[in-house]
PDB file of N, CA and C in Angstrom:
ATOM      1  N   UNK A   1     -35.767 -34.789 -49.743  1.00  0.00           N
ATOM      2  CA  UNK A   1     -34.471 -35.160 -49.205  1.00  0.00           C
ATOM      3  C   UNK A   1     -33.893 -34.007 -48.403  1.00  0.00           C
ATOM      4  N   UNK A   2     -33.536 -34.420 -47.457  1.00  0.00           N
ATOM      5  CA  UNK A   2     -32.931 -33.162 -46.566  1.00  0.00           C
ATOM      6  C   UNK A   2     -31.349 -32.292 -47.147  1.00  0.00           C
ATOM      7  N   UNK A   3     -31.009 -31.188 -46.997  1.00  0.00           N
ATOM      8  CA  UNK A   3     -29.980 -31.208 -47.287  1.00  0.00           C
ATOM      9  C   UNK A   3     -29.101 -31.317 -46.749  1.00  0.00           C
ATOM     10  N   UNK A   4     -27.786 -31.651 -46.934  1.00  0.00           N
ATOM     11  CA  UNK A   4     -26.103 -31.713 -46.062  1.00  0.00           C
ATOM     12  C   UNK A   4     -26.313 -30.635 -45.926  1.00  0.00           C
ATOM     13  N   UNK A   5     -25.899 -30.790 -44.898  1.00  0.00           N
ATOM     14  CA  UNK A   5     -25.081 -30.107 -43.866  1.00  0.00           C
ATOM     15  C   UNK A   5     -23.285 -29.406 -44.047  1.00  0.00           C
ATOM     16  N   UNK A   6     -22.902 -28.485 -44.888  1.00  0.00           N
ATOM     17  CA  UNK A   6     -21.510 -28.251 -44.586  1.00  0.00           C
ATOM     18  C   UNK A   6     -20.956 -27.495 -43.353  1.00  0.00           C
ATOM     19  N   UNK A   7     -20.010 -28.523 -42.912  1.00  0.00           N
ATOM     20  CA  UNK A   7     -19.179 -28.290 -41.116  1.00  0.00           C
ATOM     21  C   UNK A   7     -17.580 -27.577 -41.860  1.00  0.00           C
ATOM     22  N   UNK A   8     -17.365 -26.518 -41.671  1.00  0.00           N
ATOM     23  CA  UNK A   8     -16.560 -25.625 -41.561  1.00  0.00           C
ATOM     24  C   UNK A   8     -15.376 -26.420 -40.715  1.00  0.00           C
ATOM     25  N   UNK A   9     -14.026 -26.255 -41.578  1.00  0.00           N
ATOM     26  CA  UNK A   9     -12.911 -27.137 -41.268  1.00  0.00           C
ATOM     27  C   UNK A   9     -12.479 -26.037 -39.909  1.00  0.00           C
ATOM     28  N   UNK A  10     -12.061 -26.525 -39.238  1.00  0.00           N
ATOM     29  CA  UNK A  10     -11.477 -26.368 -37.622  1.00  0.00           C
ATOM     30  C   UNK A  10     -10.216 -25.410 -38.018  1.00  0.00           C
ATOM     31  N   UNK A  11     -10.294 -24.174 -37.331  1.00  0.00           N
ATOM     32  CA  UNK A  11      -8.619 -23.296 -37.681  1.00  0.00           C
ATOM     33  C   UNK A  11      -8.386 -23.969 -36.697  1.00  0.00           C
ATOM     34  N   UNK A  12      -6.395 -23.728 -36.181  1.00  0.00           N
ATOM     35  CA  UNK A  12      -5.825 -23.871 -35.142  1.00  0.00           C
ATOM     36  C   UNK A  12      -5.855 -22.695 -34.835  1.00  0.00           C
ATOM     37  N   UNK A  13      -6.096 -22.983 -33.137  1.00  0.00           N
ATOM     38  CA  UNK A  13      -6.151 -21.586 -32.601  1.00  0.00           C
ATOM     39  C   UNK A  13      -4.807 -21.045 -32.192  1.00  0.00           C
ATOM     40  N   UNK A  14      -4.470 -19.744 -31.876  1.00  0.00           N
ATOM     41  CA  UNK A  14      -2.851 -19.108 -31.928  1.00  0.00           C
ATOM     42  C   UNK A  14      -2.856 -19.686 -30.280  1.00  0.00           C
ATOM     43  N   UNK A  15      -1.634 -19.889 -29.905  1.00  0.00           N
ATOM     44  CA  UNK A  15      -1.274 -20.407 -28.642  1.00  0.00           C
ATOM     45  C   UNK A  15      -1.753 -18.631 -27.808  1.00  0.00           C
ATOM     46  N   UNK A  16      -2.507 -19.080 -26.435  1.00  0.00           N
ATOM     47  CA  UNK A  16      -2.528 -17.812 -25.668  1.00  0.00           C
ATOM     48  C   UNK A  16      -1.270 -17.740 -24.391  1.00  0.00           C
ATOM     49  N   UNK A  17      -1.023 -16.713 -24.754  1.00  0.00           N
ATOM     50  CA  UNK A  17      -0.017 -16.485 -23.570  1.00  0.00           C
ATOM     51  C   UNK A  17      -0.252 -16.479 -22.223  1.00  0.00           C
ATOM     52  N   UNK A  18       0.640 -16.960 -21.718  1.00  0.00           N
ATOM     53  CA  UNK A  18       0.050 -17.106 -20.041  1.00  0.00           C
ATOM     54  C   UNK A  18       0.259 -15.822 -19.313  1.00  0.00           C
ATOM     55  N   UNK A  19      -0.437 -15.649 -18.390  1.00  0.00           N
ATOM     56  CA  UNK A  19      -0.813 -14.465 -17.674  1.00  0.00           C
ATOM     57  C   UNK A  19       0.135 -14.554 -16.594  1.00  0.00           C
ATOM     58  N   UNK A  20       0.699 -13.526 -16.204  1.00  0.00           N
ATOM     59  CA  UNK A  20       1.729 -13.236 -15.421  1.00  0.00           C
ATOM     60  C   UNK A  20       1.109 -13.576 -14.200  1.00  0.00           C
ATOM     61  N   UNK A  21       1.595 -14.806 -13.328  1.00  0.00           N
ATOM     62  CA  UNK A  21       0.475 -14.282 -11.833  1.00  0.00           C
ATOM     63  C   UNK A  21       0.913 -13.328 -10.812  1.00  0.00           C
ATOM     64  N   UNK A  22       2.609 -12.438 -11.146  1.00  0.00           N
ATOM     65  CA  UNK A  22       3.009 -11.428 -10.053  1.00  0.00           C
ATOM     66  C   UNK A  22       2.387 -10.568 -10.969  1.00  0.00           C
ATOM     67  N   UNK A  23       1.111 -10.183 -11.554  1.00  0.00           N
ATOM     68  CA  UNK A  23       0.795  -8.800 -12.632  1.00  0.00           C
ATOM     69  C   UNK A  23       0.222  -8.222 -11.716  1.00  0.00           C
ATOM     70  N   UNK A  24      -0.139  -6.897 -11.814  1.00  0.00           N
ATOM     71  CA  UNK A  24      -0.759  -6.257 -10.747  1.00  0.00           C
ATOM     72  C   UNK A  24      -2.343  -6.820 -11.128  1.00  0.00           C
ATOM     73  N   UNK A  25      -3.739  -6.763 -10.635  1.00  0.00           N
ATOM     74  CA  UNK A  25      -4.802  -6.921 -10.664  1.00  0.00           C
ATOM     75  C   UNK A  25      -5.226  -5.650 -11.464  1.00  0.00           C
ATOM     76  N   UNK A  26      -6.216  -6.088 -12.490  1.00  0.00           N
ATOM     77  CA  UNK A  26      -6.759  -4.876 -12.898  1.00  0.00           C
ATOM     78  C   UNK A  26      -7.496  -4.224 -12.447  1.00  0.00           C
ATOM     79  N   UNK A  27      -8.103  -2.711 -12.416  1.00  0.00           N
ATOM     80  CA  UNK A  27      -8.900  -2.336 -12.061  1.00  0.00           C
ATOM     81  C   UNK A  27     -10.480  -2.184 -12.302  1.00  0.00           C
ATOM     82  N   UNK A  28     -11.156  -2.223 -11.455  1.00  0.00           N
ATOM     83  CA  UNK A  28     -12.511  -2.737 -10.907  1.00  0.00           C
ATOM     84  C   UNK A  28     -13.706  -1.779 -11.694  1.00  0.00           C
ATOM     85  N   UNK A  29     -14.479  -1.822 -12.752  1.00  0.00           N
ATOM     86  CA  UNK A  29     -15.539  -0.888 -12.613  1.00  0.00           C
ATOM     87  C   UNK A  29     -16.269  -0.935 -11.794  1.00  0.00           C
ATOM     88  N   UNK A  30     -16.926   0.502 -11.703  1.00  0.00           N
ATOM     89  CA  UNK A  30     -17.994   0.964 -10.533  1.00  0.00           C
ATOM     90  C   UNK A  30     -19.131  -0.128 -10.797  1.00  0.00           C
ATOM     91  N   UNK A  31     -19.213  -0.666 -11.825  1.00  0.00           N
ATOM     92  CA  UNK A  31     -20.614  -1.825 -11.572  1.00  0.00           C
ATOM     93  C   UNK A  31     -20.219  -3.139 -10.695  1.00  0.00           C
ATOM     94  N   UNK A  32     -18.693  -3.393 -10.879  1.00  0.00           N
ATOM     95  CA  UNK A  32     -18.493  -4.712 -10.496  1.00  0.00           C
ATOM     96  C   UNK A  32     -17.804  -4.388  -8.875  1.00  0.00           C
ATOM     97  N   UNK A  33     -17.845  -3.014  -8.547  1.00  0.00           N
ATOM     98  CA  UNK A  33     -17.363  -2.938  -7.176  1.00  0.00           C
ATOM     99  C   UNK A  33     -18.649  -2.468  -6.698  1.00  0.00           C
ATOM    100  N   UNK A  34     -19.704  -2.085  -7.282  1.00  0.00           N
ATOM    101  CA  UNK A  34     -21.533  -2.327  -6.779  1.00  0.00           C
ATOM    102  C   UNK A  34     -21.466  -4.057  -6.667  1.00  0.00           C
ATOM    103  N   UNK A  35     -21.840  -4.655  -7.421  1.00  0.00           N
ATOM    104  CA  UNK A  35     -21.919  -6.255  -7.432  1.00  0.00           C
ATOM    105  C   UNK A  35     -21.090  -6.908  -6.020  1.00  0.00           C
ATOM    106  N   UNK A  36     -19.867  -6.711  -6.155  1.00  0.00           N
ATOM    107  CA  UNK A  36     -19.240  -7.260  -4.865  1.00  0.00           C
ATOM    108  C   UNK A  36     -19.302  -7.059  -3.931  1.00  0.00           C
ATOM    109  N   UNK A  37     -19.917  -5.453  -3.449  1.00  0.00           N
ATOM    110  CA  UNK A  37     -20.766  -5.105  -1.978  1.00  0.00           C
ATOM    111  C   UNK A  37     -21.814  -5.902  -1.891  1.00  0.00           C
ATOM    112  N   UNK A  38     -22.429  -6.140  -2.927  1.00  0.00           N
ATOM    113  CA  UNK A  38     -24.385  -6.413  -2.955  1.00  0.00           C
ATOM    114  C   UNK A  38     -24.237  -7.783  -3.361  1.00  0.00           C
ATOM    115  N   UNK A  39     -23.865  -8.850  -3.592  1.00  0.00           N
ATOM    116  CA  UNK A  39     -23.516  -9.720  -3.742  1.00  0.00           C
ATOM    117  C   UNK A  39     -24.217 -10.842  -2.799  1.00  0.00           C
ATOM    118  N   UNK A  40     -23.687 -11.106  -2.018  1.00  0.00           N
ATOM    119  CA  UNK A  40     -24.021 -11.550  -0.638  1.00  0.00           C
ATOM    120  C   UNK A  40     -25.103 -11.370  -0.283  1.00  0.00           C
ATOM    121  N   UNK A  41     -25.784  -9.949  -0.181  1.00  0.00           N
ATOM    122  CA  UNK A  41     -27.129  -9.865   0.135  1.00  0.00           C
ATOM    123  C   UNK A  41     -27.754  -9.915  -0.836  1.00  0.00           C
ATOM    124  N   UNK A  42     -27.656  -9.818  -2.030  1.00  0.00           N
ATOM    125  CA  UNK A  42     -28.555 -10.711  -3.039  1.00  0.00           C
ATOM    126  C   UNK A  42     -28.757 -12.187  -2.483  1.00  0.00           C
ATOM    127  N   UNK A  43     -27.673 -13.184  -2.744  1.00  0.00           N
ATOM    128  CA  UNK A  43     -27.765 -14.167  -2.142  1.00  0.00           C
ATOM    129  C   UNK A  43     -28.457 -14.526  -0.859  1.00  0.00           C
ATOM    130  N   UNK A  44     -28.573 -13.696   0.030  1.00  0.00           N
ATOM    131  CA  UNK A  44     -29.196 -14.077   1.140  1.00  0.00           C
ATOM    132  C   UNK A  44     -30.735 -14.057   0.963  1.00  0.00           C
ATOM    133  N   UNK A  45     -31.087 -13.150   0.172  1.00  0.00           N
ATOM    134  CA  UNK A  45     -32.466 -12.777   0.072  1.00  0.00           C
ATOM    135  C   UNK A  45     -33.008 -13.426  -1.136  1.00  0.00           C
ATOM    136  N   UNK A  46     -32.341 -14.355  -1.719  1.00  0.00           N
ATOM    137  CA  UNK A  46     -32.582 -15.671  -2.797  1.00  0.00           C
ATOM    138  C   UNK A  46     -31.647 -16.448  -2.612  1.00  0.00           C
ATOM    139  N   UNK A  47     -31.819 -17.224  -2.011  1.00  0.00           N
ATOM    140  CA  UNK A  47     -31.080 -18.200  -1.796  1.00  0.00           C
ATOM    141  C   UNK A  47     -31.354 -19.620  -2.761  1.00  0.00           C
ATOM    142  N   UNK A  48     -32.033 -19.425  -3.845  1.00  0.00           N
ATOM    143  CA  UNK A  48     -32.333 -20.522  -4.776  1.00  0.00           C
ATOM    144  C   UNK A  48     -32.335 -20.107  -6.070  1.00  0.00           C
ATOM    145  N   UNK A  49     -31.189 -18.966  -6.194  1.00  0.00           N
ATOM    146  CA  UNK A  49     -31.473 -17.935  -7.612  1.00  0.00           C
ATOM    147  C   UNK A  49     -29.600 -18.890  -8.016  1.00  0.00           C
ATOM    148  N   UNK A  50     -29.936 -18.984  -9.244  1.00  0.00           N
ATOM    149  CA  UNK A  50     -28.981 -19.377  -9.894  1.00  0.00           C
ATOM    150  C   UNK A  50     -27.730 -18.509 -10.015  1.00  0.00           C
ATOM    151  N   UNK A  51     -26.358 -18.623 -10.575  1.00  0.00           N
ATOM    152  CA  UNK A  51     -25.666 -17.842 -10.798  1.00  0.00           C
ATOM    153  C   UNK A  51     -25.952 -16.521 -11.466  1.00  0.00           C
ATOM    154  N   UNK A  52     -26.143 -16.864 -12.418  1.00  0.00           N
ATOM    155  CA  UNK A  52     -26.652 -15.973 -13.584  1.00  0.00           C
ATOM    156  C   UNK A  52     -28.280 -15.150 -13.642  1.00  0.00           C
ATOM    157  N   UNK A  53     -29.105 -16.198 -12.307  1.00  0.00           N
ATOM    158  CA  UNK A  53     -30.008 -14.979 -11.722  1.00  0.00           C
ATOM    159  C   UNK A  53     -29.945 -14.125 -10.813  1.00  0.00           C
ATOM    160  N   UNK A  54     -28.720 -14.342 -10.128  1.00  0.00           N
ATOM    161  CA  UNK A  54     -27.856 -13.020  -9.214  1.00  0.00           C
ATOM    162  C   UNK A  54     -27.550 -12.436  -9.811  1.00  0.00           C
ATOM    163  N   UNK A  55     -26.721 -12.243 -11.149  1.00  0.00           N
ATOM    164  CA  UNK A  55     -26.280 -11.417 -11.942  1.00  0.00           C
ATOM    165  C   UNK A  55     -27.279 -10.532 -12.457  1.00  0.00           C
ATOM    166  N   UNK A  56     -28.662 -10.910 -13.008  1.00  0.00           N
ATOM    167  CA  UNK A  56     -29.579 -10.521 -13.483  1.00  0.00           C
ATOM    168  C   UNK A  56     -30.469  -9.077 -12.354  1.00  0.00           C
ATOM    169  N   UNK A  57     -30.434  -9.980 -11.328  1.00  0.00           N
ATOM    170  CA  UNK A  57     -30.538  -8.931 -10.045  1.00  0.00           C
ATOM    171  C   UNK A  57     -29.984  -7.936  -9.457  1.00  0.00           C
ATOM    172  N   UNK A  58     -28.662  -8.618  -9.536  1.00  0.00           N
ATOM    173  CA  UNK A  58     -27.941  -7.368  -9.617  1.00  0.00           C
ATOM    174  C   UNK A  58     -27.687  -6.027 -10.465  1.00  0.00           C
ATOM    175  N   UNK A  59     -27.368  -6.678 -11.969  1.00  0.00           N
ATOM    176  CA  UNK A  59     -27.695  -5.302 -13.007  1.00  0.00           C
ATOM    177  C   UNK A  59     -28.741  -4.681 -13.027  1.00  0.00           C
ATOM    178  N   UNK A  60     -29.963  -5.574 -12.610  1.00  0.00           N
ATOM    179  CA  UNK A  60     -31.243  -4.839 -12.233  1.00  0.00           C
ATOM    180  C   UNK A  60     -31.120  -3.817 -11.365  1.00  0.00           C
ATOM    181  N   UNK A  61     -30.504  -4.017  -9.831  1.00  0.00           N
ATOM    182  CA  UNK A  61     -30.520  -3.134  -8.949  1.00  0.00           C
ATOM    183  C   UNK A  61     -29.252  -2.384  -9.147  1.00  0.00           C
ATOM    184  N   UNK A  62     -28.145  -2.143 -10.165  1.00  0.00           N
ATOM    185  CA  UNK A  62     -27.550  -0.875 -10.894  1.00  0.00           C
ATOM    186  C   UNK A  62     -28.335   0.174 -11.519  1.00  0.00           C
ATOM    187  N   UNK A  63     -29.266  -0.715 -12.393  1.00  0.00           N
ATOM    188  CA  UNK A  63     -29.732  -0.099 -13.818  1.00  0.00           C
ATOM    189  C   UNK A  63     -30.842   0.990 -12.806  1.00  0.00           C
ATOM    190  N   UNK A  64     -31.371   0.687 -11.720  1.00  0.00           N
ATOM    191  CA  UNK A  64     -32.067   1.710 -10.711  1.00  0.00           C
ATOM    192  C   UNK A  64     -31.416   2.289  -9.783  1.00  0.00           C
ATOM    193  N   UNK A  65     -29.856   1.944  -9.966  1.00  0.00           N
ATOM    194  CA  UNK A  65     -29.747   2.967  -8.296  1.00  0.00           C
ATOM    195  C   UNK A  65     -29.947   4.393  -8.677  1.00  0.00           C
ATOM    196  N   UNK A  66     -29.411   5.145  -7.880  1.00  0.00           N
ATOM    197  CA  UNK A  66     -29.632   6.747  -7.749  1.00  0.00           C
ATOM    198  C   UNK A  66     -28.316   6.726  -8.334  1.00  0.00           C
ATOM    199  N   UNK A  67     -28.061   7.682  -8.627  1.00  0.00           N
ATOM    200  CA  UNK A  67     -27.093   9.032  -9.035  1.00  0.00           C
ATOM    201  C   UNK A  67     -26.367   8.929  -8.048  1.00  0.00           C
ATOM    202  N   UNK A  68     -26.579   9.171  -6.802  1.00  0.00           N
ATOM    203  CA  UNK A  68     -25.602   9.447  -5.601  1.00  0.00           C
ATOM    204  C   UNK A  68     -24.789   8.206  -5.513  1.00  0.00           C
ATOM    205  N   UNK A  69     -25.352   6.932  -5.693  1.00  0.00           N
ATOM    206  CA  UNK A  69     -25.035   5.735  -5.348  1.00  0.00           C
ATOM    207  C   UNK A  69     -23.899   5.395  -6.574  1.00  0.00           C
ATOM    208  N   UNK A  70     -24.402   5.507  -7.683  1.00  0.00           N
ATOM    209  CA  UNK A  70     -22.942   5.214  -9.197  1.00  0.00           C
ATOM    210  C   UNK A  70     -22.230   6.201  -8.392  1.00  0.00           C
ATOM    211  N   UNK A  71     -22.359   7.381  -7.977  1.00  0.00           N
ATOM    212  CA  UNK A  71     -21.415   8.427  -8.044  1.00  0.00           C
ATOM    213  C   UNK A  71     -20.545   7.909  -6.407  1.00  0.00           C
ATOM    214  N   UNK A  72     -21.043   6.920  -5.939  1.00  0.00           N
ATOM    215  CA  UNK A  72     -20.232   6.657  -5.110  1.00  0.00           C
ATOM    216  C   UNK A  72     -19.276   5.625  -5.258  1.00  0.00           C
ATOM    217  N   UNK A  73     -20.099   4.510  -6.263  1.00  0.00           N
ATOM    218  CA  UNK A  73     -19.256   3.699  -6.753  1.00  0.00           C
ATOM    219  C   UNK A  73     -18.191   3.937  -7.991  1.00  0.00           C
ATOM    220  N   UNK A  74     -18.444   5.349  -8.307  1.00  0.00           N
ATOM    221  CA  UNK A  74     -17.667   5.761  -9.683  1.00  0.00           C
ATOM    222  C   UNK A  74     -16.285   6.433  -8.924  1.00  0.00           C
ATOM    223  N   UNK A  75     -16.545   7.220  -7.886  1.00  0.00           N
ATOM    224  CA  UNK A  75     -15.267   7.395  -6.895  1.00  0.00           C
ATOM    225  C   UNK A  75     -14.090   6.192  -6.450  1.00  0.00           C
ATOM    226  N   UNK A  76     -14.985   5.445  -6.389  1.00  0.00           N
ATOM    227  CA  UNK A  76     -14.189   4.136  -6.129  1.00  0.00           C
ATOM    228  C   UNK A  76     -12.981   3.573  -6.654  1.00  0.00           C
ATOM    229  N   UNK A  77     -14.053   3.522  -7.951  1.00  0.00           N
ATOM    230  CA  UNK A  77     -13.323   3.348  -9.207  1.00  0.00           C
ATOM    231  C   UNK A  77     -12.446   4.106  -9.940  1.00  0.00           C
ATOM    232  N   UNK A  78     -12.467   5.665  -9.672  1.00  0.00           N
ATOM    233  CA  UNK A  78     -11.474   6.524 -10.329  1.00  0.00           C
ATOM    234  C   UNK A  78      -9.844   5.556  -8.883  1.00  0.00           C
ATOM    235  N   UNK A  79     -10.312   5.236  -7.625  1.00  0.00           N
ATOM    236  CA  UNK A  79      -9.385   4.925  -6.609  1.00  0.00           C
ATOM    237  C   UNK A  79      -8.470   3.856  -7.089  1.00  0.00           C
ATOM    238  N   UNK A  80      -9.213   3.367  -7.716  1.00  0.00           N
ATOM    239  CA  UNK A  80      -8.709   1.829  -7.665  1.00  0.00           C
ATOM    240  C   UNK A  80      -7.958   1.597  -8.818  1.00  0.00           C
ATOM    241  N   UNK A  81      -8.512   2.473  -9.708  1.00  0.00           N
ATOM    242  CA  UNK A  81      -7.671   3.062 -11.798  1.00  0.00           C
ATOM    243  C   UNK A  81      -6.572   4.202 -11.078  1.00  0.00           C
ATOM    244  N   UNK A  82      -6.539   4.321  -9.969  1.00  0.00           N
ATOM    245  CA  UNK A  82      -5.232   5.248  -9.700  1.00  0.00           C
ATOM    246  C   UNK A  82      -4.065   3.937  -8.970  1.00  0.00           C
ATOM    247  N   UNK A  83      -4.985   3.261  -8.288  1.00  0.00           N
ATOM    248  CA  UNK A  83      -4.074   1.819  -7.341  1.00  0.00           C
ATOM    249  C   UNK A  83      -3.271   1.418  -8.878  1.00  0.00           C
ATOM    250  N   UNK A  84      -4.226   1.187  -9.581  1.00  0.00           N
ATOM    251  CA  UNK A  84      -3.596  -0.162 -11.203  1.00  0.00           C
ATOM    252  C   UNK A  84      -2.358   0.693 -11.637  1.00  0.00           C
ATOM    253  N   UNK A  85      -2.672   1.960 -12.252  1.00  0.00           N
ATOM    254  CA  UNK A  85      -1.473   3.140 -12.678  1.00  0.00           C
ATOM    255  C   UNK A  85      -0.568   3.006 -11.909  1.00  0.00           C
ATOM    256  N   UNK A  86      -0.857   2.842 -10.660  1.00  0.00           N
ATOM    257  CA  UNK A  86       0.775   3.366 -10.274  1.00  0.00           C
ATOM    258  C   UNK A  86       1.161   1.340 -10.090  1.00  0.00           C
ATOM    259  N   UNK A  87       0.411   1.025  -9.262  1.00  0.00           N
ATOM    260  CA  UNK A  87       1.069  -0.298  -9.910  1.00  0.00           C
ATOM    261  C   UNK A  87       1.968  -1.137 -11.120  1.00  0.00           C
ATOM    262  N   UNK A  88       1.849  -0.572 -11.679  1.00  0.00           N
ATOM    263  CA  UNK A  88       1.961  -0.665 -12.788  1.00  0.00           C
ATOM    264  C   UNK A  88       2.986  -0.428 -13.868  1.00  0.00           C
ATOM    265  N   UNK A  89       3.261   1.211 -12.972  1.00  0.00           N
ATOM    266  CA  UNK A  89       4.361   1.920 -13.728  1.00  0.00           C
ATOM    267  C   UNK A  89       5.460   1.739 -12.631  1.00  0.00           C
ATOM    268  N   UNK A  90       5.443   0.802 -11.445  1.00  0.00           N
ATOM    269  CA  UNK A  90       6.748   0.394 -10.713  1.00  0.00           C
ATOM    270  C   UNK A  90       6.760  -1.568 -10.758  1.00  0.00           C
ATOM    271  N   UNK A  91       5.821  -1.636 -11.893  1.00  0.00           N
ATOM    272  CA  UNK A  91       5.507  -3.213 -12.238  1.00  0.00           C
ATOM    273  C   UNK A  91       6.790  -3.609 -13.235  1.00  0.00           C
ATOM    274  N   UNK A  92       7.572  -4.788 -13.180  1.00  0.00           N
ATOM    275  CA  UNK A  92       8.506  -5.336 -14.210  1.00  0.00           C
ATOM    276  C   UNK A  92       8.108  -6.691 -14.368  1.00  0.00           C
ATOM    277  N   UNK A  93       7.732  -7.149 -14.996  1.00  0.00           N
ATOM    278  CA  UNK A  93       7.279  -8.619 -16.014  1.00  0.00           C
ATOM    279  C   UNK A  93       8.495  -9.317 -15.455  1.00  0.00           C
ATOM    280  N   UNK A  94       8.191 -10.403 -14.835  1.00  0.00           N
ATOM    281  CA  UNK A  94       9.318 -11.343 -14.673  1.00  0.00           C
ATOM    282  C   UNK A  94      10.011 -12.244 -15.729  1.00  0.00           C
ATOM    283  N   UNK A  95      10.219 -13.270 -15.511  1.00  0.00           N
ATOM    284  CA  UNK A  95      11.375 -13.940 -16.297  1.00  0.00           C
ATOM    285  C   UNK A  95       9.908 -14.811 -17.243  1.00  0.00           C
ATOM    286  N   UNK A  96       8.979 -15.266 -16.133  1.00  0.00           N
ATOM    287  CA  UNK A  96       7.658 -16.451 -16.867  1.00  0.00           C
ATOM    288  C   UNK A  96       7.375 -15.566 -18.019  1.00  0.00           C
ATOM    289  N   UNK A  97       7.171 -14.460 -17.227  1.00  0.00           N
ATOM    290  CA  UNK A  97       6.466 -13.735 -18.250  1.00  0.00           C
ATOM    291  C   UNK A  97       6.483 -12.799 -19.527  1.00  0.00           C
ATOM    292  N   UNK A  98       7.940 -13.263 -19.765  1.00  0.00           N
ATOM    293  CA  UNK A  98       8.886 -12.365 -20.893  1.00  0.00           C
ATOM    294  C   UNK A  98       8.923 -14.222 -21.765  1.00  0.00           C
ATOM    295  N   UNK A  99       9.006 -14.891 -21.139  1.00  0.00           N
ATOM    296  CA  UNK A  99       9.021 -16.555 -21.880  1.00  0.00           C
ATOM    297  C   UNK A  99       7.721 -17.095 -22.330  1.00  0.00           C
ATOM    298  N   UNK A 100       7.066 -16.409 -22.084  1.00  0.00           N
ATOM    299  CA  UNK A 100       5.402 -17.265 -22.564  1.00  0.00           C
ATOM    300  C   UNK A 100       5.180 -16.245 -23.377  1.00  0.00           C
ATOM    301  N   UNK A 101       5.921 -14.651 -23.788  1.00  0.00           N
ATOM    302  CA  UNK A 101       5.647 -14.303 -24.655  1.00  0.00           C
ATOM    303  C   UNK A 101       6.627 -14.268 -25.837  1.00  0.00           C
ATOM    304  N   UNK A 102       7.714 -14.670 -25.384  1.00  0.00           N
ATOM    305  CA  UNK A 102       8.071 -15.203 -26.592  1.00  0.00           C
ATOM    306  C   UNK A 102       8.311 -16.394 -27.291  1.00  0.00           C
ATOM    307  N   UNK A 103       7.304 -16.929 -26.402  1.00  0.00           N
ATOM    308  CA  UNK A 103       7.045 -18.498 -27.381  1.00  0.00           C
ATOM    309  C   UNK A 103       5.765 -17.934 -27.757  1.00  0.00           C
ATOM    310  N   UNK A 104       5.260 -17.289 -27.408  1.00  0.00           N
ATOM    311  CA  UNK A 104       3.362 -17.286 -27.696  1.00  0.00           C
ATOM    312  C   UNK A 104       3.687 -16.573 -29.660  1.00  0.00           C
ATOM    313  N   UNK A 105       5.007 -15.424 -29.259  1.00  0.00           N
ATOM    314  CA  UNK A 105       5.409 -14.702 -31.124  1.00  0.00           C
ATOM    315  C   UNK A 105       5.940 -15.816 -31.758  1.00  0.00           C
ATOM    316  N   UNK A 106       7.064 -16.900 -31.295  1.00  0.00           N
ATOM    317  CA  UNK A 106       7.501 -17.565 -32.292  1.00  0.00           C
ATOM    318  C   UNK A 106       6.423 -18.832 -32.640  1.00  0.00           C
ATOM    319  N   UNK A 107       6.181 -19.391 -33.459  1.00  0.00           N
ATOM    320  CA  UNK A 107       5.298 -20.160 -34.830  1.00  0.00           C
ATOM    321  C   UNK A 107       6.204 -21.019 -33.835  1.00  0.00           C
ATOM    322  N   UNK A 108       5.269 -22.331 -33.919  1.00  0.00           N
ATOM    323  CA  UNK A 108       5.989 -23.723 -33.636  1.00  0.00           C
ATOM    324  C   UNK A 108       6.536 -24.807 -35.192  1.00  0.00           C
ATOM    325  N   UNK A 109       7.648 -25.132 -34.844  1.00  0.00           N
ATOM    326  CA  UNK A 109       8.541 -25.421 -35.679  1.00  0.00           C
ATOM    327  C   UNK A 109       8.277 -26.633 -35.788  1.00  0.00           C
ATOM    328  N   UNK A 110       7.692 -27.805 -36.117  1.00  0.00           N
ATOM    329  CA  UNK A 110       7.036 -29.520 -36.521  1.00  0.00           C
ATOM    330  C   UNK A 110       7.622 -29.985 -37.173  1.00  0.00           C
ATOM    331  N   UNK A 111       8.383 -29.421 -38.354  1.00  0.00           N
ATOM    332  CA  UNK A 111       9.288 -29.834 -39.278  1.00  0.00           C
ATOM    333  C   UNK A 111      10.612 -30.274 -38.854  1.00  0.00           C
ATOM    334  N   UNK A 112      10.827 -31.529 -37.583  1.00  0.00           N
ATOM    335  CA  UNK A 112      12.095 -31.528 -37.052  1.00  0.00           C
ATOM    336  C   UNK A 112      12.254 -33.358 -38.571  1.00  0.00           C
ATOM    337  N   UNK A 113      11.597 -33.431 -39.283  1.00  0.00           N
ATOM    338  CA  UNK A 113      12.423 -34.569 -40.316  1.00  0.00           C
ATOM    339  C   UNK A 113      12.422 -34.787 -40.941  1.00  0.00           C
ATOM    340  N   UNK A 114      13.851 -33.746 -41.237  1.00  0.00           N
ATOM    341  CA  UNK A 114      14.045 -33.244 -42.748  1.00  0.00           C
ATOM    342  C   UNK A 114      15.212 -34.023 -42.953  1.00  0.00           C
TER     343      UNK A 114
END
């Protein structure tokens, strides 16, 4: 006889807060500002490679570049973690975004019948 199977009762998940869309953009690692140069010409030169086998190609052609090449894309990236900082520290959360977090802290209240 086979055995049951026990299915693990379902949590509710916590409500996620919505993301500010005036937030500044975060900043970029040096792999994913490699990827977005090389991108395209991956694609061109496979043009029948799946999503996720561009990706594969691509970390491939990180995991070999030179030294000179991270170290050019690691410059980048110190640029762009200086863009987010100062962004950031002249950034004020608007009105959405002070309200989706404080509904996201307060518990929803169901008990309206009493």
């Amino acid at each position: 006889m086979p055995k049951a199977t026990k299915t693990k009762p379902s949590k509710a998940k916590p409500a996620k807060a919505k993301k500010d869309p005036n937030a500044p953009k975060k900043a970029l690692s040096a792999y994913l500002l490699f990827a977005n140069d090389n991108r395209a010409r991956i694609r061109e030169e496979n043009p029948d490679a799946s999503f996720g086998q561009i990706g594969k190609l691509l970390g491939a052609e990180w995991k070999e570049a030179t030294e000179a090449t991270k170290q050019k894309y690691s410059a980048l990236q110190e640029k762009d973690k200086a863009r987010y900082a100062k962004a950031m520290s002249s950034y004020t959360p608007g009105e959405e975004a002070e309200k989706s977090e404080e509904e996201a802290e307060a518990p929803a209240d169901d008990d309206d019948d009493e």
